[in-house]
C-alpha atoms as a PDB file:
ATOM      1  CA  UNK A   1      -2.161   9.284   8.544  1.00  0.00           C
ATOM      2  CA  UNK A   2       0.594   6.618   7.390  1.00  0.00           C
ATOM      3  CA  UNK A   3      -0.104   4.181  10.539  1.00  0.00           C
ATOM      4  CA  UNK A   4      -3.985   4.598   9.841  1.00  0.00           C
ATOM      5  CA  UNK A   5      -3.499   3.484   6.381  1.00  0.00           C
ATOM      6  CA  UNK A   6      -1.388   0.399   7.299  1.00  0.00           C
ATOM      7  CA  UNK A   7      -4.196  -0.860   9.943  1.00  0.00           C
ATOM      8  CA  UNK A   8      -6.423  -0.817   7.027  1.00  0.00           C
ATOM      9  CA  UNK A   9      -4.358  -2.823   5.023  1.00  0.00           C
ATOM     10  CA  UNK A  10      -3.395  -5.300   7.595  1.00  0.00           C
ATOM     11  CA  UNK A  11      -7.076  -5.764   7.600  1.00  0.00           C
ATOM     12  CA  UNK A  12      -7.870  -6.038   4.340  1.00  0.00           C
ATOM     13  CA  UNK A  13      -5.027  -8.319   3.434  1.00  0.00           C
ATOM     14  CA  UNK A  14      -6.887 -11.158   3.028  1.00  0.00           C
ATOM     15  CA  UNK A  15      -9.001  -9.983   0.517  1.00  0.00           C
ATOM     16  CA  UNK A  16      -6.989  -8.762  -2.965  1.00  0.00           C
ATOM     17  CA  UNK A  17      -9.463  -6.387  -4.446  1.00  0.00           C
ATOM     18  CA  UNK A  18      -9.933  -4.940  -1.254  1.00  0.00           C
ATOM     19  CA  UNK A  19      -6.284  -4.449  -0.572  1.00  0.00           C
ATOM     20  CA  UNK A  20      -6.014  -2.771  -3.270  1.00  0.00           C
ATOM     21  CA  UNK A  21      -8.871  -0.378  -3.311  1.00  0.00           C
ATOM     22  CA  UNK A  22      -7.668   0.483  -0.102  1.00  0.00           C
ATOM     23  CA  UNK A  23      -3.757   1.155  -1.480  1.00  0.00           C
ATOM     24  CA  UNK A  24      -5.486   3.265  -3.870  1.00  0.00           C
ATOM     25  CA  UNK A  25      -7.418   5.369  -1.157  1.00  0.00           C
ATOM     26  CA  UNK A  26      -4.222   5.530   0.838  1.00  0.00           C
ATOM     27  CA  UNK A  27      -1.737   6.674  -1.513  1.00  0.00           C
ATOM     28  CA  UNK A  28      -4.064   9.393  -2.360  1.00  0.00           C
ATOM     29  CA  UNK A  29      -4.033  10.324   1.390  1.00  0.00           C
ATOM     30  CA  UNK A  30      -0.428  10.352   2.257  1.00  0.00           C
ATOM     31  CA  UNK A  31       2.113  13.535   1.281  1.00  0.00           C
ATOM     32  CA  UNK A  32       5.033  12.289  -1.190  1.00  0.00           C
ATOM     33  CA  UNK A  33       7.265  11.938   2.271  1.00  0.00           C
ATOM     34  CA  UNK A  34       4.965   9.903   3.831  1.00  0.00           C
ATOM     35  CA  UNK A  35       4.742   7.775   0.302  1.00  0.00           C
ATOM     36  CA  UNK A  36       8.446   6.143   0.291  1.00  0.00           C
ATOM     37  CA  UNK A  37       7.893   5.485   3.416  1.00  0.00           C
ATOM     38  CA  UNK A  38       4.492   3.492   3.185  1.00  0.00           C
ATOM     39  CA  UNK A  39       6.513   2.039   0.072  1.00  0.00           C
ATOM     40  CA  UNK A  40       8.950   0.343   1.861  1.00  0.00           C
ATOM     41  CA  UNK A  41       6.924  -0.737   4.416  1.00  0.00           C
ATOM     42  CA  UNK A  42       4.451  -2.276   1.533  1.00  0.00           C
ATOM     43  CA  UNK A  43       6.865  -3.936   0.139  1.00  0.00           C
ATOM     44  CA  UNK A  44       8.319  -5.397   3.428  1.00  0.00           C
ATOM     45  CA  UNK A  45       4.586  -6.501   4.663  1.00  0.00           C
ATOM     46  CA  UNK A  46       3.178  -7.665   1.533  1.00  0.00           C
ATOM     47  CA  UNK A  47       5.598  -8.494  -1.409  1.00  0.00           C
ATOM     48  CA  UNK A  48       5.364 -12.442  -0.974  1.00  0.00           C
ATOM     49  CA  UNK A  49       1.792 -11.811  -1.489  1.00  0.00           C
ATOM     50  CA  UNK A  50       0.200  -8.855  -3.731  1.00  0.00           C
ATOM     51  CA  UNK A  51       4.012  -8.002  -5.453  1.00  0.00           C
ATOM     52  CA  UNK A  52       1.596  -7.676  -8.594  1.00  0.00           C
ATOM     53  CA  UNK A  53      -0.395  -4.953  -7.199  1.00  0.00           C
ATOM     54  CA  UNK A  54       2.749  -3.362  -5.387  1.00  0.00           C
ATOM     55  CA  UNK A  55       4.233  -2.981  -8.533  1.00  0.00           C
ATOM     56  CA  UNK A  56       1.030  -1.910 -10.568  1.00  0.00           C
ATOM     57  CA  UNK A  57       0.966   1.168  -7.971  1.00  0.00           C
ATOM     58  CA  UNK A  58       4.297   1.671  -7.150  1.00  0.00           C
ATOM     59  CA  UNK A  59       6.257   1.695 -10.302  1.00  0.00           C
ATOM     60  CA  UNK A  60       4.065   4.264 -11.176  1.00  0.00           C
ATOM     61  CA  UNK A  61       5.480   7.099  -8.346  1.00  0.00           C
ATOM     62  CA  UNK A  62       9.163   5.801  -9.437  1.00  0.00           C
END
């Protein structure tokens, strides 16, 4: 489920409230495991762009 999420956000990157409806939908999706993972990852992919909305969701599972 992790690598289908990330295809949807590659895709949807260009777009902000679209990326992040679809981090929503995903985190909801993944087990806790799979969420550190997909956290890292985020933050890797995306921080130079959407650290706002990386924050807003992540700081939350912290």
């Amino acid at each position: 489920m992790i690598e289908y999420v990330k295809t949807i956000l590659l895709k949807v990157s260009f777009d902000k409230k679209l990326f992040e409806k679809e981090l929503r939908k995903g985190l909801n999706m993944l087990t806790p495991h799979e969420v550190q993972d997909f956290k890292t990852w985020c933050y890797k992919t995306f921080s130079k762009i959407y650290l706002g909305v990386l924050n807003k969701y992540f700081v939350k599972l912290a």
